[in-house]
PDB file of N, CA and C in Angstrom:
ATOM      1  N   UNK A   1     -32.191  63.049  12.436  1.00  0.00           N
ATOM      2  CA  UNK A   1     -33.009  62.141  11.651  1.00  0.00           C
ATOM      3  C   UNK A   1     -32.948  60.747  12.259  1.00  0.00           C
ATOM      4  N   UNK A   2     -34.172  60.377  12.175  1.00  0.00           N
ATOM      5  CA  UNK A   2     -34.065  58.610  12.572  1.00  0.00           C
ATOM      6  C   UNK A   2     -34.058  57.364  11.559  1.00  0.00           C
ATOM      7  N   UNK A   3     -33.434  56.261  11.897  1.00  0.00           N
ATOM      8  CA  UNK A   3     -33.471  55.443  10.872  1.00  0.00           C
ATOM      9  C   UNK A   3     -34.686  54.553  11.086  1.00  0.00           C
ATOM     10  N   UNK A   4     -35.490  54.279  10.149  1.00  0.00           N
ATOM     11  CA  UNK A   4     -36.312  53.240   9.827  1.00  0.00           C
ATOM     12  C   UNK A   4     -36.098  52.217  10.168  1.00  0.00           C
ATOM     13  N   UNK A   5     -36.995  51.567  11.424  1.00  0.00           N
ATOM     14  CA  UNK A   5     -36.610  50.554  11.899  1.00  0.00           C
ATOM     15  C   UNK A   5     -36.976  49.174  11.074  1.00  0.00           C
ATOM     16  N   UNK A   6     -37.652  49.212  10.045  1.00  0.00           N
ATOM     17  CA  UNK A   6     -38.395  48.212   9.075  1.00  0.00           C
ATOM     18  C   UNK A   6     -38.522  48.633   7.764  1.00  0.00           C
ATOM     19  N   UNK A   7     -39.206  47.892   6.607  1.00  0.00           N
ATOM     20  CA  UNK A   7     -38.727  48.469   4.992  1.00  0.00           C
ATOM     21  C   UNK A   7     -38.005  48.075   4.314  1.00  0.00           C
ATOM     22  N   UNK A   8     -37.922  48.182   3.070  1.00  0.00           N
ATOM     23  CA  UNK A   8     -36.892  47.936   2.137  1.00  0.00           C
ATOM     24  C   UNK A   8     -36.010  48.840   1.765  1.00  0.00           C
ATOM     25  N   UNK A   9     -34.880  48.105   1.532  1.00  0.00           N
ATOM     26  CA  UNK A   9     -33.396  48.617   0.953  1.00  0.00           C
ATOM     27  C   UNK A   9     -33.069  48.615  -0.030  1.00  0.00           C
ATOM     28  N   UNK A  10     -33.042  49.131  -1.308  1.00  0.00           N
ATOM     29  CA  UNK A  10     -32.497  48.819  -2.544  1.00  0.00           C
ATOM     30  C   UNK A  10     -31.476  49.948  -2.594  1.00  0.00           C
ATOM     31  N   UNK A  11     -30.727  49.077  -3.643  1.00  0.00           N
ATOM     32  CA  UNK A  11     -29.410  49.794  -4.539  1.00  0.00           C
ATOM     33  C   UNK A  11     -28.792  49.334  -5.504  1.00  0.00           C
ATOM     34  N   UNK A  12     -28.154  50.211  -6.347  1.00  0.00           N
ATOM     35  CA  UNK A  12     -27.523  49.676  -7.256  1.00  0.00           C
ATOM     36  C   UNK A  12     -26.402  50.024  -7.157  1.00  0.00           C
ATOM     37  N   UNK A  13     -25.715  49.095  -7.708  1.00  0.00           N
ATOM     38  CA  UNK A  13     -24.035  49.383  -7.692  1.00  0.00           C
ATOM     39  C   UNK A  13     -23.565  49.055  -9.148  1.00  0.00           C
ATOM     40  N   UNK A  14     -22.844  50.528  -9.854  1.00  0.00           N
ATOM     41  CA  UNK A  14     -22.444  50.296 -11.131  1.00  0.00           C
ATOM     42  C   UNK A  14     -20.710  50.909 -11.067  1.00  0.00           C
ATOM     43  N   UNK A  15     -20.084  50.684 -11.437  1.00  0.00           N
ATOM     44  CA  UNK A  15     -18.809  50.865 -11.086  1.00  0.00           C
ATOM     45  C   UNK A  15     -17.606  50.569 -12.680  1.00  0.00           C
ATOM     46  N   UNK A  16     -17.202  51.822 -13.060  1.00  0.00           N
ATOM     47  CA  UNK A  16     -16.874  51.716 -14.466  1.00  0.00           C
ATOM     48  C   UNK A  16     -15.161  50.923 -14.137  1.00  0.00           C
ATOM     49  N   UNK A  17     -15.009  49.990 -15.326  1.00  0.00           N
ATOM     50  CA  UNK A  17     -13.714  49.622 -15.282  1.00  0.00           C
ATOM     51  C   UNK A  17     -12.018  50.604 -14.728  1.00  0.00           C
ATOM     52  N   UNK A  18     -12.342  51.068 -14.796  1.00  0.00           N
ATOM     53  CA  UNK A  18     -11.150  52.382 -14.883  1.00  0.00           C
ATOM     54  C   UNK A  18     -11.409  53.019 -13.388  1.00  0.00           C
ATOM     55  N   UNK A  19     -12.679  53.226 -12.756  1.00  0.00           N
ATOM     56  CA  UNK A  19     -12.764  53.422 -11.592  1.00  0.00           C
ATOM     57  C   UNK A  19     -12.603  52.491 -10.115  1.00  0.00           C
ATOM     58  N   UNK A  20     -12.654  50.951 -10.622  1.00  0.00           N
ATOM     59  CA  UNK A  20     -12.591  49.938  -9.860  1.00  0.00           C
ATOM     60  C   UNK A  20     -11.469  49.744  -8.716  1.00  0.00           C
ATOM     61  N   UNK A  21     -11.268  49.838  -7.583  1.00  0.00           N
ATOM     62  CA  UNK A  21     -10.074  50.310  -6.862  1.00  0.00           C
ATOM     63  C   UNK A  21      -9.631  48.144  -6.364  1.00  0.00           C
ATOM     64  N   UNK A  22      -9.161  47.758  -7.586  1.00  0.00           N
ATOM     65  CA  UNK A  22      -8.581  46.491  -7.231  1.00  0.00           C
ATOM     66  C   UNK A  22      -8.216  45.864  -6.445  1.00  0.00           C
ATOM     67  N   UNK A  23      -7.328  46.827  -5.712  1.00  0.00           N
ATOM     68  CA  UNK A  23      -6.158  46.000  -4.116  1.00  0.00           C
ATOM     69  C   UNK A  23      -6.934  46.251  -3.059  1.00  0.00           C
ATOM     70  N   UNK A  24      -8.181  47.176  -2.959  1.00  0.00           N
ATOM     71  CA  UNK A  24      -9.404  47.285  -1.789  1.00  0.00           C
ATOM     72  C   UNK A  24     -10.293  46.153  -1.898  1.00  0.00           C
ATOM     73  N   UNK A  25     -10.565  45.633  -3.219  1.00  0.00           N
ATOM     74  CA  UNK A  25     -11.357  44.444  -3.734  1.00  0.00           C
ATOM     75  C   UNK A  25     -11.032  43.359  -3.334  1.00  0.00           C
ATOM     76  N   UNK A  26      -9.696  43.269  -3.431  1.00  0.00           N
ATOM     77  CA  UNK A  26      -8.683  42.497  -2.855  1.00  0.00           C
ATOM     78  C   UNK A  26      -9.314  41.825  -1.420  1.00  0.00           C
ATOM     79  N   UNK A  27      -8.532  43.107  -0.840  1.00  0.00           N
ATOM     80  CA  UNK A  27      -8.963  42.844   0.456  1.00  0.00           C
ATOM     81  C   UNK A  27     -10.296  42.698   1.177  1.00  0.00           C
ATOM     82  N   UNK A  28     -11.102  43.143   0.721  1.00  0.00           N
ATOM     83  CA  UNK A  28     -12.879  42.776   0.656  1.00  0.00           C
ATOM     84  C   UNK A  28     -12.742  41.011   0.765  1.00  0.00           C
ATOM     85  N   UNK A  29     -12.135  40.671  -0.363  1.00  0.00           N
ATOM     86  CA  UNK A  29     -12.003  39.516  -0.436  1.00  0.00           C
ATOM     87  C   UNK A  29     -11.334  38.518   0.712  1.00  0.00           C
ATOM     88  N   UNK A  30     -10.652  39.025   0.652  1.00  0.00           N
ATOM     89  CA  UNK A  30      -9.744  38.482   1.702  1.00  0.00           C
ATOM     90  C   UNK A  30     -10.258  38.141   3.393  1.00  0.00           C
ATOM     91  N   UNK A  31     -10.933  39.405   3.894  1.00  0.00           N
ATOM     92  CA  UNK A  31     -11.096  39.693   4.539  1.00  0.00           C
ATOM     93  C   UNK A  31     -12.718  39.163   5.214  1.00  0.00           C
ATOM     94  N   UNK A  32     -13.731  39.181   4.125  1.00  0.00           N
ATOM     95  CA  UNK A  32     -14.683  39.018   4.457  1.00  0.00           C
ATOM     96  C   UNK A  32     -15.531  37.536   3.896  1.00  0.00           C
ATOM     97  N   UNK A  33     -14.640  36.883   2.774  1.00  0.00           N
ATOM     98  CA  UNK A  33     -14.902  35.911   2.168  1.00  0.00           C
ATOM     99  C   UNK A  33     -13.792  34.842   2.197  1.00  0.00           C
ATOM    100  N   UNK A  34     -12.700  35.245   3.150  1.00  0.00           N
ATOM    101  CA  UNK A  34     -11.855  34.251   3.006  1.00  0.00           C
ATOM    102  C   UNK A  34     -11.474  33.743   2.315  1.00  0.00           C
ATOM    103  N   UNK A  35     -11.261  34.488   0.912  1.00  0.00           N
ATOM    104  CA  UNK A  35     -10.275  33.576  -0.267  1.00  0.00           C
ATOM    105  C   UNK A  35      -9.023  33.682  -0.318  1.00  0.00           C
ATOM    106  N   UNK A  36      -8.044  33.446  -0.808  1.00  0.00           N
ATOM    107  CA  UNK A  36      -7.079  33.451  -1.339  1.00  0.00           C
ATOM    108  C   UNK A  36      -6.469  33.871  -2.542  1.00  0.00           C
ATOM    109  N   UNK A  37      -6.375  35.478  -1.743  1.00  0.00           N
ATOM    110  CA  UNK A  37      -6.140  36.579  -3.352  1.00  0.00           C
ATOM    111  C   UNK A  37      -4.550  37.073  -3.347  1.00  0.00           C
ATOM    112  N   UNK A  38      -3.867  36.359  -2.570  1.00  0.00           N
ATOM    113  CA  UNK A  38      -2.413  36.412  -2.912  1.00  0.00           C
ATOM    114  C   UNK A  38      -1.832  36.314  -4.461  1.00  0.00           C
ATOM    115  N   UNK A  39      -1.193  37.080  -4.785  1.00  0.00           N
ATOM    116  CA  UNK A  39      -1.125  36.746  -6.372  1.00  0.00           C
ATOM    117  C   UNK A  39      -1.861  37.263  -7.448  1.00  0.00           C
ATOM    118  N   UNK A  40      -3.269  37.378  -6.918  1.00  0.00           N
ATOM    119  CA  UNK A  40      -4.082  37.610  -7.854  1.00  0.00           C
ATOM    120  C   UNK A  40      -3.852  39.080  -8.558  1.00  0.00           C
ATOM    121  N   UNK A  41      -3.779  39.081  -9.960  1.00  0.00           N
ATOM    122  CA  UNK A  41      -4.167  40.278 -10.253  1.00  0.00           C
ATOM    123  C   UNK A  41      -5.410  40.402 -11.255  1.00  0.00           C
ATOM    124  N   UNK A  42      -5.411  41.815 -11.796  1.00  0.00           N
ATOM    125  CA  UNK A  42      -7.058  42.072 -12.360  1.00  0.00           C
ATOM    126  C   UNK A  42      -7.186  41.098 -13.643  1.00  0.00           C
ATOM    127  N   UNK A  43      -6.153  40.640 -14.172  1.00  0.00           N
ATOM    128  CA  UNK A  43      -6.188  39.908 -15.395  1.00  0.00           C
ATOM    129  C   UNK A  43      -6.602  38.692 -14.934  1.00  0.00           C
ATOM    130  N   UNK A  44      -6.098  38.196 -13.635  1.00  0.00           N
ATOM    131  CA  UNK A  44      -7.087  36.326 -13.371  1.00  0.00           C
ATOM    132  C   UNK A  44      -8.603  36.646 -13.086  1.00  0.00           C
ATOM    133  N   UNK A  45      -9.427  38.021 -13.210  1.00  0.00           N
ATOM    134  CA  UNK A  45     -10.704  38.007 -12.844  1.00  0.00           C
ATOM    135  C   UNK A  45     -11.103  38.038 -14.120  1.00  0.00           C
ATOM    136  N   UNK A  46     -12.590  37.266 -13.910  1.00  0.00           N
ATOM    137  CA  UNK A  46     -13.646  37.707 -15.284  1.00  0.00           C
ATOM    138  C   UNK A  46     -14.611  38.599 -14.816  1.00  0.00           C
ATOM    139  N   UNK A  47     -14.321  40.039 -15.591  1.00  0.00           N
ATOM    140  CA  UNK A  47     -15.468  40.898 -14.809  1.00  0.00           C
ATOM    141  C   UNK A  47     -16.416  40.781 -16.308  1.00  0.00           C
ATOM    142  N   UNK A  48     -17.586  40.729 -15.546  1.00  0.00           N
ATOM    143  CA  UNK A  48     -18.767  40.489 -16.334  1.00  0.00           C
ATOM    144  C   UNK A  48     -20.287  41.997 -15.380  1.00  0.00           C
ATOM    145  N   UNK A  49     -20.909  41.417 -16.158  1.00  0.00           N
ATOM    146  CA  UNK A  49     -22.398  42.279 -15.808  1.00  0.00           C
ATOM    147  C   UNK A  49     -23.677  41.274 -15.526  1.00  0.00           C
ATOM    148  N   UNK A  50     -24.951  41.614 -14.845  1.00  0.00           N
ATOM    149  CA  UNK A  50     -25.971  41.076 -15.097  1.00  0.00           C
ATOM    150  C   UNK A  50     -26.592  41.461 -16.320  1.00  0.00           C
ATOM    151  N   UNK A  51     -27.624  40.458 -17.325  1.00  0.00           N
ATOM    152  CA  UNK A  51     -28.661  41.281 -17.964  1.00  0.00           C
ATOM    153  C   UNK A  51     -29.657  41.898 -17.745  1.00  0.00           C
ATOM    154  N   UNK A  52     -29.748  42.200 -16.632  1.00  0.00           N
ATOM    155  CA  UNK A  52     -30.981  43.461 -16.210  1.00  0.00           C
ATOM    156  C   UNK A  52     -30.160  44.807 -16.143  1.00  0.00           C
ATOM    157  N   UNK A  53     -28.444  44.694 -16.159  1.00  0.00           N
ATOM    158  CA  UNK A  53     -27.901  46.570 -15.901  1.00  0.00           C
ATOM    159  C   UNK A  53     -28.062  46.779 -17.411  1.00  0.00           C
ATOM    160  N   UNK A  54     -26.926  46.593 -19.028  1.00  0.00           N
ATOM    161  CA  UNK A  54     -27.736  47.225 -19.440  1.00  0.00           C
ATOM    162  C   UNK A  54     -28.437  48.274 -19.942  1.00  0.00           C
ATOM    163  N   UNK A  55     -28.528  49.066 -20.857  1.00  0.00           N
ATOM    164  CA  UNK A  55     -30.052  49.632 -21.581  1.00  0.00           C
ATOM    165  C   UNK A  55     -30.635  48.529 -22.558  1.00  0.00           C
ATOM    166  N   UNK A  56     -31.605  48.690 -22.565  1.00  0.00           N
ATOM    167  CA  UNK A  56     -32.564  47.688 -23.599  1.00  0.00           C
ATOM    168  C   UNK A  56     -31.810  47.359 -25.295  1.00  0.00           C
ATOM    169  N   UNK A  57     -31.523  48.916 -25.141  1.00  0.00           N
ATOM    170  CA  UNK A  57     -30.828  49.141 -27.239  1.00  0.00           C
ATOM    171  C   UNK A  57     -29.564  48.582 -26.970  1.00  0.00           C
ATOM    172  N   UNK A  58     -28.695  47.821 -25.688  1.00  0.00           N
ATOM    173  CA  UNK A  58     -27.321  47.258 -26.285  1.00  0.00           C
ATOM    174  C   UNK A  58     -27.892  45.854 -25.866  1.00  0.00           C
ATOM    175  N   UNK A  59     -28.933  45.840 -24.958  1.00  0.00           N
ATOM    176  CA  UNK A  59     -28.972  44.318 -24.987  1.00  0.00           C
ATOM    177  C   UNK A  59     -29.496  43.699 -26.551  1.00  0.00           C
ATOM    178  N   UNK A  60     -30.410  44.696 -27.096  1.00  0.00           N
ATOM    179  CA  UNK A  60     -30.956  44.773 -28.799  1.00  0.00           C
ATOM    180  C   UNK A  60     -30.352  44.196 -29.584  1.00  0.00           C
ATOM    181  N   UNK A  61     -28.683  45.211 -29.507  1.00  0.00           N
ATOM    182  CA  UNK A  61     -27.576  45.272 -30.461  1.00  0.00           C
ATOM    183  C   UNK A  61     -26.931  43.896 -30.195  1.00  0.00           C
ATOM    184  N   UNK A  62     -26.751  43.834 -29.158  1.00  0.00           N
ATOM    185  CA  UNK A  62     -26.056  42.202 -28.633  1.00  0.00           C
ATOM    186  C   UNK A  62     -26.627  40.883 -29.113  1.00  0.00           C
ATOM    187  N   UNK A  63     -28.210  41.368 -29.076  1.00  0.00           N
ATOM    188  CA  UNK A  63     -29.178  40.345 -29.877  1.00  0.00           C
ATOM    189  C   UNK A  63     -28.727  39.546 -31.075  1.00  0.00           C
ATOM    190  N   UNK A  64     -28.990  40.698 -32.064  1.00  0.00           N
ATOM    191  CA  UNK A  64     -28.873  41.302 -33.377  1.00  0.00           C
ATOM    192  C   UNK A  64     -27.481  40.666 -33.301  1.00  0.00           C
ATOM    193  N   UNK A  65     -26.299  40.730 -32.964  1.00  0.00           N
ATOM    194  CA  UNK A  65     -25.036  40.564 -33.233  1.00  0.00           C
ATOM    195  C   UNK A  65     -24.900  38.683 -33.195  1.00  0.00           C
ATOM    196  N   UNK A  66     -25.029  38.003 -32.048  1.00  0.00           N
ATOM    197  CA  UNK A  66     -25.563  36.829 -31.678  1.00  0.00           C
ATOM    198  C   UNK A  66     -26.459  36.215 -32.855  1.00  0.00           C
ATOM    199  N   UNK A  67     -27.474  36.418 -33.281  1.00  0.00           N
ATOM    200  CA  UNK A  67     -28.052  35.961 -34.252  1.00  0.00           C
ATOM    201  C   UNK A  67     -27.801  35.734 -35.467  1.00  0.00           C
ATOM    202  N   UNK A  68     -26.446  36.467 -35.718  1.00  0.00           N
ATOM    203  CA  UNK A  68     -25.545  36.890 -36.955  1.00  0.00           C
ATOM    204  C   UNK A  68     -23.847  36.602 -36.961  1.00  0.00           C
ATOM    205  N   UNK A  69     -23.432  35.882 -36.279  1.00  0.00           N
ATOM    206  CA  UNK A  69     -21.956  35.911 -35.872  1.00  0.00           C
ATOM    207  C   UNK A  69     -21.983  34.838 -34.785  1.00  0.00           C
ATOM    208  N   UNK A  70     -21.094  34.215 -35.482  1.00  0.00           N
ATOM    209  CA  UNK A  70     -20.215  33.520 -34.362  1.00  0.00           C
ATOM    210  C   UNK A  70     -20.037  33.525 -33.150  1.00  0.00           C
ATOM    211  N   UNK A  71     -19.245  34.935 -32.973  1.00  0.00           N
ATOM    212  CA  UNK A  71     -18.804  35.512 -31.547  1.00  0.00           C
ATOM    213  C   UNK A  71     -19.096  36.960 -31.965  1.00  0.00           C
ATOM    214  N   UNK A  72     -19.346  37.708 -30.529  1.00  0.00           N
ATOM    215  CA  UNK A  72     -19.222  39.506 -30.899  1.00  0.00           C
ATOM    216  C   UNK A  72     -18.044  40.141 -31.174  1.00  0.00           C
ATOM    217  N   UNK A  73     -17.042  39.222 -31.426  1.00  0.00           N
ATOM    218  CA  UNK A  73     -15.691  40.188 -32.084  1.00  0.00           C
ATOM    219  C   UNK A  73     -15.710  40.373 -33.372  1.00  0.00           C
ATOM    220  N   UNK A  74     -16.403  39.339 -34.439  1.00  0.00           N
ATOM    221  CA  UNK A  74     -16.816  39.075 -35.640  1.00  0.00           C
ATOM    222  C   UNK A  74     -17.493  40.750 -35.867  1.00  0.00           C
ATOM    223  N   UNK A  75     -18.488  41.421 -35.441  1.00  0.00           N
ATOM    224  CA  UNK A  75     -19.363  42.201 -35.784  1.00  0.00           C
ATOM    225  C   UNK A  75     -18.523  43.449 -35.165  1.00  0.00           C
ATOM    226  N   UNK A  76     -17.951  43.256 -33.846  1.00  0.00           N
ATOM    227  CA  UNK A  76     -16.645  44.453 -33.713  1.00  0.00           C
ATOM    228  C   UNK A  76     -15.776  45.080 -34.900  1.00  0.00           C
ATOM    229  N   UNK A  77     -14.962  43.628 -35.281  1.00  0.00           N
ATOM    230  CA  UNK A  77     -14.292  43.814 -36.547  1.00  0.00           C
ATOM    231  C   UNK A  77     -14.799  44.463 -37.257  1.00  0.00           C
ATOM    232  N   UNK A  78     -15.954  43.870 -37.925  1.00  0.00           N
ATOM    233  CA  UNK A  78     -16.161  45.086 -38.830  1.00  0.00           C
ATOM    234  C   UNK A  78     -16.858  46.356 -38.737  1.00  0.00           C
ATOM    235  N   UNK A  79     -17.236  46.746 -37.584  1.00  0.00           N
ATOM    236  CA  UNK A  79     -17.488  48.160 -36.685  1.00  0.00           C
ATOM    237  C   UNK A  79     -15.760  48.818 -36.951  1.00  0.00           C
ATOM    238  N   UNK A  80     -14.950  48.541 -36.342  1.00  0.00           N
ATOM    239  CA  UNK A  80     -13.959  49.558 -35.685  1.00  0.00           C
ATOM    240  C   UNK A  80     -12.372  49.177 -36.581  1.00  0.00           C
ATOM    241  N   UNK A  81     -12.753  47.568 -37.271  1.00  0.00           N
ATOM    242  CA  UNK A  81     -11.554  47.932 -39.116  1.00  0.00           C
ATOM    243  C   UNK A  81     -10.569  46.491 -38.256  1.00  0.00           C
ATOM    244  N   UNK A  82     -10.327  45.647 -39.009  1.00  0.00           N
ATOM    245  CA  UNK A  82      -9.039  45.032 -38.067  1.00  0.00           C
ATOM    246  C   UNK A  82      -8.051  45.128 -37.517  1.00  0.00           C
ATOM    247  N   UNK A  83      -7.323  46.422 -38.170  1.00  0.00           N
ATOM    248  CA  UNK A  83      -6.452  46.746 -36.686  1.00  0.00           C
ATOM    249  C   UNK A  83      -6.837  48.001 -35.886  1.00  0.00           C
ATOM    250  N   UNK A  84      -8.468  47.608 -35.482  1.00  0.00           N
ATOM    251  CA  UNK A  84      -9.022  48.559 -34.287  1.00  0.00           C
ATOM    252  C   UNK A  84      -8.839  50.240 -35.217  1.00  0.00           C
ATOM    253  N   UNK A  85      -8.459  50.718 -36.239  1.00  0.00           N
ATOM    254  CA  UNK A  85      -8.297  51.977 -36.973  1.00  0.00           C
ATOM    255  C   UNK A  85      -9.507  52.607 -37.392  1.00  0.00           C
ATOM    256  N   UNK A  86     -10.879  51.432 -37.523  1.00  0.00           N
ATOM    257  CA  UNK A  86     -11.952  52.292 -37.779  1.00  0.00           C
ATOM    258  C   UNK A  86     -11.652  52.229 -39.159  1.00  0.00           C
ATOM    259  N   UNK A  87     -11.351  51.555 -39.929  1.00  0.00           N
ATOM    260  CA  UNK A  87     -11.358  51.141 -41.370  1.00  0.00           C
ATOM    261  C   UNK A  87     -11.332  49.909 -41.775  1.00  0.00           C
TER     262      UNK A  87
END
């Protein structure tokens, strides 16, 4: 097979918390961006998302929650009980 010498490239990259391989990230970092990730562990990062990943019904729910609360732990709470028990 040959590669396309011209064209577009797309992709997405979605990558669940629990699958994230940290100390390779690390070194990504390190390596190709020149920071300074000595020390670092997963707790000094803020992992976040764009709003285009997403489905429409949690960006909805997120809406809906925002329009009504303070913060989204307010509307958690009373989803899943205050000590997280679901009561």
């Amino acid at each position: 097979a040959t590669i396309p010498k011209d064209g577009v490239f797309r992709a997405t990259y979605r990558c669940a918390p629990e699958d994230r391989k940290f100390e390779h990230r690390k070194e990504i970092a390190r390596s190709f961006g020149y920071f300074d990730v000595d020390g670092l562990t997963d707790k000094d990062v803020e992992w976040w998302t764009g709003l285009t990943e997403p489905p429409e019904d949690v960006l909805n729910l997120l809406e809906y929650f925002i329009s009504r609360y303070d913060n989204v732990e307010q509307p958690f709470k009373k989803i899943d009980g205050e000590n997280g028990n679901g009561n």
